[in-house]
N, C-alpha and C. Protein backbone atom coordinates (compact mmCIF):
# COMPACT_ATOMS: atom_id res chain seq x y z
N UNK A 1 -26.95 32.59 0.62
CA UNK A 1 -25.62 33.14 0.39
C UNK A 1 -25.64 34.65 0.53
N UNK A 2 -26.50 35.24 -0.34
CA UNK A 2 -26.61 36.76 0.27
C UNK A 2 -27.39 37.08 1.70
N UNK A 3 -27.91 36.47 2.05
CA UNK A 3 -28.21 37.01 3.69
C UNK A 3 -26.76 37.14 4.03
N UNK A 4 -26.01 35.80 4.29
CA UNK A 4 -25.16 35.52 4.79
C UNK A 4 -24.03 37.21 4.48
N UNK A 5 -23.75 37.91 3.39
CA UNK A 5 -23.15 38.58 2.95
C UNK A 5 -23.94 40.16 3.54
N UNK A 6 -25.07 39.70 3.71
CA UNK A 6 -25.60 41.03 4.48
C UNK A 6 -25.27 41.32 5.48
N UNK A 7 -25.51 39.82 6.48
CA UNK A 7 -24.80 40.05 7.80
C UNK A 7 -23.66 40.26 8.29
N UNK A 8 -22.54 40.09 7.10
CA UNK A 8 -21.19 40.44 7.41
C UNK A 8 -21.00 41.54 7.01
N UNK A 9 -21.93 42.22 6.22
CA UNK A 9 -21.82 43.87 5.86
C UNK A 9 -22.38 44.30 6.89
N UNK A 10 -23.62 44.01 8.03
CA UNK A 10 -23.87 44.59 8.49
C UNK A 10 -22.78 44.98 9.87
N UNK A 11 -22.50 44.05 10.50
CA UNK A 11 -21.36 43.75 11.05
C UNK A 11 -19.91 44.53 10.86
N UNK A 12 -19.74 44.57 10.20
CA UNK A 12 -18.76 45.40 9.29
C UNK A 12 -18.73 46.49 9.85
N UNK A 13 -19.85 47.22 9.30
CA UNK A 13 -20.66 48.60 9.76
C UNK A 13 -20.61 49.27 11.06
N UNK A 14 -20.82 47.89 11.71
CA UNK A 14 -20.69 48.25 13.47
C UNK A 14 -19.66 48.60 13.88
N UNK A 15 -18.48 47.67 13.24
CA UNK A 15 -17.19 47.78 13.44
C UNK A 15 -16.42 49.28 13.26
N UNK A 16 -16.77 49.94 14.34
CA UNK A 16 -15.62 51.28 13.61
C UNK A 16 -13.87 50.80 13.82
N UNK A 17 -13.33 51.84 13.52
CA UNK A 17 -11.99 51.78 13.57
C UNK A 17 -11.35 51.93 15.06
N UNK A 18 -11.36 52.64 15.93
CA UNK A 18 -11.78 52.65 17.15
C UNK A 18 -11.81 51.02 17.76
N UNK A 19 -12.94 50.33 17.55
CA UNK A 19 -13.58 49.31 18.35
C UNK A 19 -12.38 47.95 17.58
N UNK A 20 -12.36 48.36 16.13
CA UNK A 20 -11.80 47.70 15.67
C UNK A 20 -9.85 47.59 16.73
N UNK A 21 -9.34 48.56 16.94
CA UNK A 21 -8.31 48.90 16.92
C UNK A 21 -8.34 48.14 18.76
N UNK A 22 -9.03 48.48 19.37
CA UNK A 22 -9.35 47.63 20.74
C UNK A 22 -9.64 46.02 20.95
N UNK A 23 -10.07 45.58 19.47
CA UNK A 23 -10.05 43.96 19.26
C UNK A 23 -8.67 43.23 18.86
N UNK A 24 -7.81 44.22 18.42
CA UNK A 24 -6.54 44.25 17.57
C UNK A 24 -5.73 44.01 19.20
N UNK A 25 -5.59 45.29 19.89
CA UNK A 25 -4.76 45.34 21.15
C UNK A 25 -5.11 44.28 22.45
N UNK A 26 -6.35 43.40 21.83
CA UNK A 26 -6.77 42.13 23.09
C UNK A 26 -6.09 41.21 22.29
N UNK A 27 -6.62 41.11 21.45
CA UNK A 27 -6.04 39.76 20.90
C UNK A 27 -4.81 39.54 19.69
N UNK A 28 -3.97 40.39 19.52
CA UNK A 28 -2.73 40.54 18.47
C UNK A 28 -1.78 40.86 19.48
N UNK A 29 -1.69 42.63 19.94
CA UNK A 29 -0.56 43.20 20.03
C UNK A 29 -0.01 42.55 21.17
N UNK A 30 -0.80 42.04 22.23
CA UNK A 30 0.05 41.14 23.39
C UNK A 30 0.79 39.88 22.58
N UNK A 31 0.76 39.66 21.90
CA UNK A 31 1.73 38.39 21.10
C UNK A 31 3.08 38.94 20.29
N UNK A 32 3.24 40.61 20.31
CA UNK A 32 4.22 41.03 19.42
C UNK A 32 4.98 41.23 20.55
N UNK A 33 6.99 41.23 19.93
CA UNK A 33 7.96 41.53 20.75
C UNK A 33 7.69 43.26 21.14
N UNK A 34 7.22 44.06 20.08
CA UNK A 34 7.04 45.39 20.03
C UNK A 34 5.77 46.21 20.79
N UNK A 35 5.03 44.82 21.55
CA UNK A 35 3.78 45.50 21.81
C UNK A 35 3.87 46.67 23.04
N UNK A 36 4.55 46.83 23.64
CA UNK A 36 4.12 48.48 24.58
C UNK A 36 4.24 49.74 23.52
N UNK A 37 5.08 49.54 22.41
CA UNK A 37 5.20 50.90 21.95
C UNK A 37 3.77 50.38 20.68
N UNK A 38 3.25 49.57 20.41
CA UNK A 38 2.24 49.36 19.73
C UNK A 38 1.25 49.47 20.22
N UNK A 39 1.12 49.32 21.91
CA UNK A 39 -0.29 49.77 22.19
C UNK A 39 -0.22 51.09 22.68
N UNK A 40 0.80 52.13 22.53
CA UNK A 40 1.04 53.19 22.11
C UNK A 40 0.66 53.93 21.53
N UNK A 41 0.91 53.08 19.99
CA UNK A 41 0.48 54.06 18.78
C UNK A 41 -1.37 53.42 18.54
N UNK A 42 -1.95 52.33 19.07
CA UNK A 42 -3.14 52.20 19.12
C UNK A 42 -4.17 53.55 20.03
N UNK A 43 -3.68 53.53 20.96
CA UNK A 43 -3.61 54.90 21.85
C UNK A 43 -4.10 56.20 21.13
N UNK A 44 -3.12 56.36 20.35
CA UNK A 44 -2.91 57.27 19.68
C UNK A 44 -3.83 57.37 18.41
N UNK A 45 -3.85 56.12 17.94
CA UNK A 45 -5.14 56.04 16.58
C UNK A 45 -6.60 56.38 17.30
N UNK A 46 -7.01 55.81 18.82
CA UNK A 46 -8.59 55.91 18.91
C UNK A 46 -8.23 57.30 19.43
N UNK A 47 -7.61 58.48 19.80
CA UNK A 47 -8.18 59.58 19.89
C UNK A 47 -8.02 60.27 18.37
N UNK A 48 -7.64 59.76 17.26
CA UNK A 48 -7.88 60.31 16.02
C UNK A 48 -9.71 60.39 15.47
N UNK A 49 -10.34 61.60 14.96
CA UNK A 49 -11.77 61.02 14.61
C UNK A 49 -11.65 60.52 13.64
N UNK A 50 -10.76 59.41 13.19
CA UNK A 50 -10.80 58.61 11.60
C UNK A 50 -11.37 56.86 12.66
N UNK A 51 -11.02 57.22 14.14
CA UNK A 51 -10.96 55.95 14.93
C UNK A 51 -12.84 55.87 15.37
N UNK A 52 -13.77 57.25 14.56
CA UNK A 52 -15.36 56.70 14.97
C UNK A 52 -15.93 56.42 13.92
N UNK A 53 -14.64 55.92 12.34
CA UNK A 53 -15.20 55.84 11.31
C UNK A 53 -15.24 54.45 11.16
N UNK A 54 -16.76 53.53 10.74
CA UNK A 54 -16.86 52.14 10.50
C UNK A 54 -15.74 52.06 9.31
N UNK A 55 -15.21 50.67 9.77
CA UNK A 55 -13.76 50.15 9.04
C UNK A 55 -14.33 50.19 7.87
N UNK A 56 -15.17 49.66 7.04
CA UNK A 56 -16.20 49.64 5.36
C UNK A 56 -15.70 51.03 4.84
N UNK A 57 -15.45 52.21 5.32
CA UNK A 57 -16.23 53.65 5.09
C UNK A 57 -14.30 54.07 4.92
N UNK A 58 -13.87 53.61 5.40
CA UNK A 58 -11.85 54.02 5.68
C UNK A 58 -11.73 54.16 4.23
N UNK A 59 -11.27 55.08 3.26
CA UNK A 59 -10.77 55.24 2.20
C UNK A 59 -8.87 55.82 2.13
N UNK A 60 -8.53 55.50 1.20
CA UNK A 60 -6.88 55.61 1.18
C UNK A 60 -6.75 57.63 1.16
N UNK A 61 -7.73 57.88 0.19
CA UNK A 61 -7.55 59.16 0.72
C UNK A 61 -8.01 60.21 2.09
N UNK A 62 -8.37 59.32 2.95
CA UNK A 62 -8.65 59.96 4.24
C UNK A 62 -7.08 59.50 5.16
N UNK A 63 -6.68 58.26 4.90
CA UNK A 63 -5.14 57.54 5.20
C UNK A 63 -3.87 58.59 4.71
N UNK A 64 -4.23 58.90 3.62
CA UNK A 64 -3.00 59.74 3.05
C UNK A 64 -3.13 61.38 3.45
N UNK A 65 -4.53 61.98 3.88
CA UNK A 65 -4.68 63.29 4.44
C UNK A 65 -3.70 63.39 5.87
N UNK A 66 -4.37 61.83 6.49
CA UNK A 66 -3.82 61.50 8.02
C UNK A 66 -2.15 61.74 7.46
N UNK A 67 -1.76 60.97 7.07
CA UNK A 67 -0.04 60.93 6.55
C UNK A 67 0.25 62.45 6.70
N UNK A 68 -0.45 63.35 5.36
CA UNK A 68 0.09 64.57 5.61
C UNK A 68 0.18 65.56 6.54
N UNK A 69 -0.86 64.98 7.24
CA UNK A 69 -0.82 65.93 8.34
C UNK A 69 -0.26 65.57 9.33
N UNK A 70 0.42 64.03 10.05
CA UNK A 70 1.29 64.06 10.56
C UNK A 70 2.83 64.26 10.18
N UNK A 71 3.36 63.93 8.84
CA UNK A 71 4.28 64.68 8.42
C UNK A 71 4.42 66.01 8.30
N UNK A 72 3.81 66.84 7.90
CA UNK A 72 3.58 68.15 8.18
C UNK A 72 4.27 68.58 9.54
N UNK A 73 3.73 68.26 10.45
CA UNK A 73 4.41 68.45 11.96
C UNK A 73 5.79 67.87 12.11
N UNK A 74 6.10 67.88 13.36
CA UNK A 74 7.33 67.18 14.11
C UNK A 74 7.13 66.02 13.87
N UNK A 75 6.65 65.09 13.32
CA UNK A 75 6.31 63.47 13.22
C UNK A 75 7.23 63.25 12.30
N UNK A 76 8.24 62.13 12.40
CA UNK A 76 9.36 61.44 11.58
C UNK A 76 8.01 60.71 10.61
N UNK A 77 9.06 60.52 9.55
CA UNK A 77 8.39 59.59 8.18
C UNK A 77 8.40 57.84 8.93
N UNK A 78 9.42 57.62 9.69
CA UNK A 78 9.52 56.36 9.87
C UNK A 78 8.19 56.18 11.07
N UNK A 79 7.94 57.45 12.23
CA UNK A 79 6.58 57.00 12.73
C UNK A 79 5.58 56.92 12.23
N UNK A 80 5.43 57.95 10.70
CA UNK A 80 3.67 57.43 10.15
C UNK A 80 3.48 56.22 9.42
N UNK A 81 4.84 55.94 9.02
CA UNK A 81 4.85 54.29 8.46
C UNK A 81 4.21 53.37 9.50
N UNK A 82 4.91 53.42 10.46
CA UNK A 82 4.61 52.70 11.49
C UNK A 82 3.31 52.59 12.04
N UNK A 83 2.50 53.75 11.89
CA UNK A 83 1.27 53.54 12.34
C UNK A 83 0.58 53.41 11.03
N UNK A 84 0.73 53.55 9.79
CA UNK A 84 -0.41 53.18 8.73
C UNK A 84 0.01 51.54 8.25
N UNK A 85 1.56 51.26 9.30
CA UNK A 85 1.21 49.36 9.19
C UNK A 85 0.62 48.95 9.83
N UNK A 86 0.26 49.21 10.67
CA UNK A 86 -0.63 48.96 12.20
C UNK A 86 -1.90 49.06 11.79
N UNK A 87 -2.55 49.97 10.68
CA UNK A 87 -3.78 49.64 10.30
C UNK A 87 -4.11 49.11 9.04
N UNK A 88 -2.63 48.90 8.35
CA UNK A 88 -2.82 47.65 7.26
C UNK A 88 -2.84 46.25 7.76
N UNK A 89 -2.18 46.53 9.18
CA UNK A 89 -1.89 44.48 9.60
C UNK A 89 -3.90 44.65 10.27
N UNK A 90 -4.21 45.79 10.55
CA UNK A 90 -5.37 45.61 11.25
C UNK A 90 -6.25 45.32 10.60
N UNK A 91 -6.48 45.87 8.93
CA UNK A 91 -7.46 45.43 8.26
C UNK A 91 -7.08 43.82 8.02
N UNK A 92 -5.63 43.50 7.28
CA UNK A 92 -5.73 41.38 7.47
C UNK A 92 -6.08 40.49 8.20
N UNK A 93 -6.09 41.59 9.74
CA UNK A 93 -6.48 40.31 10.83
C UNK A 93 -7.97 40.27 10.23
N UNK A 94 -8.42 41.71 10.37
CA UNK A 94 -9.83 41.75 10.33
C UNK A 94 -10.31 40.89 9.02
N UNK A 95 -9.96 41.08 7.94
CA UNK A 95 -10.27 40.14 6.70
C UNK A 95 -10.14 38.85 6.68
N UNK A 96 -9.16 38.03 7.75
CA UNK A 96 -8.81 36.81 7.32
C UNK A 96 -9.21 35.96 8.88
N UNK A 97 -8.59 36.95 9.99
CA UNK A 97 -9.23 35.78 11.24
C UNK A 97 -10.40 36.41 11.47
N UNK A 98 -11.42 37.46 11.50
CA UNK A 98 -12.56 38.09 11.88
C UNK A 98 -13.61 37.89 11.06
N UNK A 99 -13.59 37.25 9.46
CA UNK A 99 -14.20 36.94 8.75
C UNK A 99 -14.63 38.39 7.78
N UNK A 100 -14.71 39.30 8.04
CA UNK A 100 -14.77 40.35 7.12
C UNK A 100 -14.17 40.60 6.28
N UNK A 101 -14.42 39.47 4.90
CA UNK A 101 -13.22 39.39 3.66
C UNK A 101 -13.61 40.11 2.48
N UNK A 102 -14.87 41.03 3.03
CA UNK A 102 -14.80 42.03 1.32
C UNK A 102 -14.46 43.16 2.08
N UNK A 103 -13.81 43.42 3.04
CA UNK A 103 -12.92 44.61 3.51
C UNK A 103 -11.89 45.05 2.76
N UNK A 104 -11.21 46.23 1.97
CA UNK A 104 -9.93 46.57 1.53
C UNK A 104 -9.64 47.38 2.40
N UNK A 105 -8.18 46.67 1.83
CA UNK A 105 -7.27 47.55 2.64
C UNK A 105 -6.50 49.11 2.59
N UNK A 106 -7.43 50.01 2.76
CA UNK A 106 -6.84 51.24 2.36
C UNK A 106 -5.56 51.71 2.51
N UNK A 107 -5.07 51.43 3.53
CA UNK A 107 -3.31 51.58 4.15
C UNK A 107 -2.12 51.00 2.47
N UNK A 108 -2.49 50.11 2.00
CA UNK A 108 -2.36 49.83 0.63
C UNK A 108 -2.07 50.84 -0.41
N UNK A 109 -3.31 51.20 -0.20
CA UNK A 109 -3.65 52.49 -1.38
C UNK A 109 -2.73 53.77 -1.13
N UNK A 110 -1.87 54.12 -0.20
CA UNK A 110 -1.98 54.92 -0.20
C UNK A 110 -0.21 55.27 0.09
N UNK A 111 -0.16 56.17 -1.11
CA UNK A 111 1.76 56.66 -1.11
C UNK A 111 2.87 56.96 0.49
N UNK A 112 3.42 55.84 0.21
CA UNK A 112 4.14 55.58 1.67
C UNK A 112 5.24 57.00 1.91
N UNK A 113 5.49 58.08 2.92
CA UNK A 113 6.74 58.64 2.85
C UNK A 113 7.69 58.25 2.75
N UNK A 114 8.62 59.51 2.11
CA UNK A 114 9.98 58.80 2.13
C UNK A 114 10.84 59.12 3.84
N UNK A 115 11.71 58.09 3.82
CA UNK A 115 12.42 58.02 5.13
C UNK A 115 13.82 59.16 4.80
N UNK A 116 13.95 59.51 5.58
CA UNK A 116 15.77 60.37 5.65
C UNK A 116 16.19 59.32 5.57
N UNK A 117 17.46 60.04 4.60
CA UNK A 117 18.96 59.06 4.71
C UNK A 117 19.65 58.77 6.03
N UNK A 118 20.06 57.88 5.84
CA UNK A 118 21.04 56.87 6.94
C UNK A 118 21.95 58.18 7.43
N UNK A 119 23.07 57.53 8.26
CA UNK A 119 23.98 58.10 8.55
C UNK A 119 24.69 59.31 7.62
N UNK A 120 25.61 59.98 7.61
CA UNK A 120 25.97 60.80 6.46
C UNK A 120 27.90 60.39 6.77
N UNK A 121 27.95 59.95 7.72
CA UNK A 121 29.48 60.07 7.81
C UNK A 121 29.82 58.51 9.21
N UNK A 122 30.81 57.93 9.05
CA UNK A 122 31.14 57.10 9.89
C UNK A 122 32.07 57.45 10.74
N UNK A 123 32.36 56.81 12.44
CA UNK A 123 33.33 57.61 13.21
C UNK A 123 34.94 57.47 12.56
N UNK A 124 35.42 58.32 12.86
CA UNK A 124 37.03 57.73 12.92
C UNK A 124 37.68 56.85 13.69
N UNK A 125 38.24 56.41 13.21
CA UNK A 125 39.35 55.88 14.04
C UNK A 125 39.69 56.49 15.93
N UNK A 126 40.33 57.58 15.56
CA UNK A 126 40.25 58.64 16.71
C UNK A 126 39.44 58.67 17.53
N UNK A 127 37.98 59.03 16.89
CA UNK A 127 36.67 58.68 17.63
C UNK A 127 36.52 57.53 18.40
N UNK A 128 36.77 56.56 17.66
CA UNK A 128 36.24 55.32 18.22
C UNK A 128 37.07 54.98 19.43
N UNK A 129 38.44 55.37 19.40
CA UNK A 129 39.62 54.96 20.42
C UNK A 129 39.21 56.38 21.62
N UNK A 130 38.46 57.23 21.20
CA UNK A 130 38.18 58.08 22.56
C UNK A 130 37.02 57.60 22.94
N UNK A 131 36.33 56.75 22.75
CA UNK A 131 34.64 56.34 22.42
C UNK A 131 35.35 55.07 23.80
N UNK A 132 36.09 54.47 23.79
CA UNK A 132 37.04 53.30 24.12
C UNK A 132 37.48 53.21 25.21
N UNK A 133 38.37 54.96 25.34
CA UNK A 133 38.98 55.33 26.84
C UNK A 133 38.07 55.63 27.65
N UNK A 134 36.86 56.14 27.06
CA UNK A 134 35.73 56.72 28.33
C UNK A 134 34.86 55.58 28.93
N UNK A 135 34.89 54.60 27.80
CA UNK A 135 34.53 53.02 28.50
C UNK A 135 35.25 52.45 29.30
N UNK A 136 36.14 52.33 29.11
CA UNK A 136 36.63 51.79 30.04
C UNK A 136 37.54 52.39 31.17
N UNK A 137 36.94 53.67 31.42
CA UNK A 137 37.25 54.51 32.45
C UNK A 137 36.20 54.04 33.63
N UNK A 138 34.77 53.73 33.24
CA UNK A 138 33.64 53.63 33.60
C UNK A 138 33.05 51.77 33.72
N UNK A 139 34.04 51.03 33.37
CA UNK A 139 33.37 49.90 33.51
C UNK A 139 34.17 49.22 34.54
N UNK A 140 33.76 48.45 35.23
CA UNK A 140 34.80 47.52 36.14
C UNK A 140 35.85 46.79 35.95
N UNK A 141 36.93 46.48 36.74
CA UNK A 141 37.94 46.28 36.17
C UNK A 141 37.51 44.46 35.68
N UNK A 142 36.91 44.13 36.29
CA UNK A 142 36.45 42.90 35.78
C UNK A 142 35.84 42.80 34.79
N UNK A 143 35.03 43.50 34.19
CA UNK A 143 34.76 43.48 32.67
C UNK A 143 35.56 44.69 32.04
N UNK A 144 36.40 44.66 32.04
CA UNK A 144 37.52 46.00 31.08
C UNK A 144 37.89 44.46 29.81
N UNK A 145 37.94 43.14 29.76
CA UNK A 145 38.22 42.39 28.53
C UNK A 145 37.11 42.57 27.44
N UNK A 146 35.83 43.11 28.21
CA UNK A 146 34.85 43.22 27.20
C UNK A 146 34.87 44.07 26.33
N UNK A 147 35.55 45.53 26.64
CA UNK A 147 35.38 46.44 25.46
C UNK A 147 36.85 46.43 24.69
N UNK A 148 37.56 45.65 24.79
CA UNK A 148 38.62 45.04 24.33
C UNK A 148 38.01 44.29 23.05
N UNK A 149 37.25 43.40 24.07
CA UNK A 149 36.58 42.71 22.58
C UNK A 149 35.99 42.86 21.63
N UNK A 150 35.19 44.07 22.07
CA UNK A 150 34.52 44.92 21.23
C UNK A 150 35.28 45.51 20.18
N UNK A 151 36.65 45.73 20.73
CA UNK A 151 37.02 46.88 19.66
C UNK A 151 37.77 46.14 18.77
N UNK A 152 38.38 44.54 19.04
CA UNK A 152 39.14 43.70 18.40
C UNK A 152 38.30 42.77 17.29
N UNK A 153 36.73 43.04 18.19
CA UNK A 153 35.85 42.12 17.09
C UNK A 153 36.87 40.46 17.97
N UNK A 154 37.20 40.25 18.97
CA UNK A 154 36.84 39.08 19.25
C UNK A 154 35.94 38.64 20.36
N UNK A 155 35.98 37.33 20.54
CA UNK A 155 34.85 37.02 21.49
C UNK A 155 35.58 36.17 22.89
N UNK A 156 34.88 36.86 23.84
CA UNK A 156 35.24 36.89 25.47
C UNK A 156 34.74 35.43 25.93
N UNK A 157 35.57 34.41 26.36
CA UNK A 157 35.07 33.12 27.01
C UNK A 157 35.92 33.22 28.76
């Protein structure tokens, strides 16, 4: 039983984040609706040097330095979410289909940003009816019932 636990530590070990993140984009991200902008932000994780650190060694406070320092910059709150889910879904694959189940998940650990508020104001009326004329200045006269429908909320048969 402990050999057995050695060899999956050792294994483990081998595994950096990097190599890890290249097993993720063969066999996961081609199955997601989202995968070009996910093998994107994979892209983007192996030129990070957190991507030549064995997955075992990943702590939440090296995850949350990463956070600040892409918030810090031009980086929206909603993109570093996005990429510290990408290496929370990466540690489950790795724990549950890869067999490396005394792996934690640091992405977990570690204080999510906050997102900006929504909208601050809705169009007018006005708006929406000039939003309306420029559509259908621009659409064919054969579909001019469509933004009709749009604006009536009914549906075109």
């Amino acid at each position: 039983m402990l050999r057995g636990l050695g060899d999956a530590l050792k294994e483990a070990d081998a595994l950096t984040l990097g190599n890890a993140l290249t097993r993720y984009s063969i066999e996961i991200t081609p199955h997601k609706k989202s995968a070009s902008n996910e093998f994107r932000r994979i892209n983007d994780w192996k030129l990070h040097p957190l991507a030549f650190l064995p997955l075992p060694s990943m702590r939440g406070k090296q995850l949350a330095e990463y956070q600040d320092s892409r918030t810090a910059g031009s980086i929206g709150a909603n993109t570093v979410l996005l990429e510290l889910a990408l290496i929370s879904h990466l540690d489950e694959v790795a724990r549950k289909d890869w067999g490396l189940k005394h792996l934690c998940n640091p992405a977990k650990l570690v204080r999510k940003p906050k997102l900006a508020g929504g909208r601050t104001r809705r169009l007018q009326s006005s708006e929406e009816d000039q939003q309306d004329l420029r559509a259908v200045r621009f659409v064919p006269f054969d579909n001019r019932p469509m933004v009709l429908t749009r604006r009536t909320g009914a549906s075109h048969s």
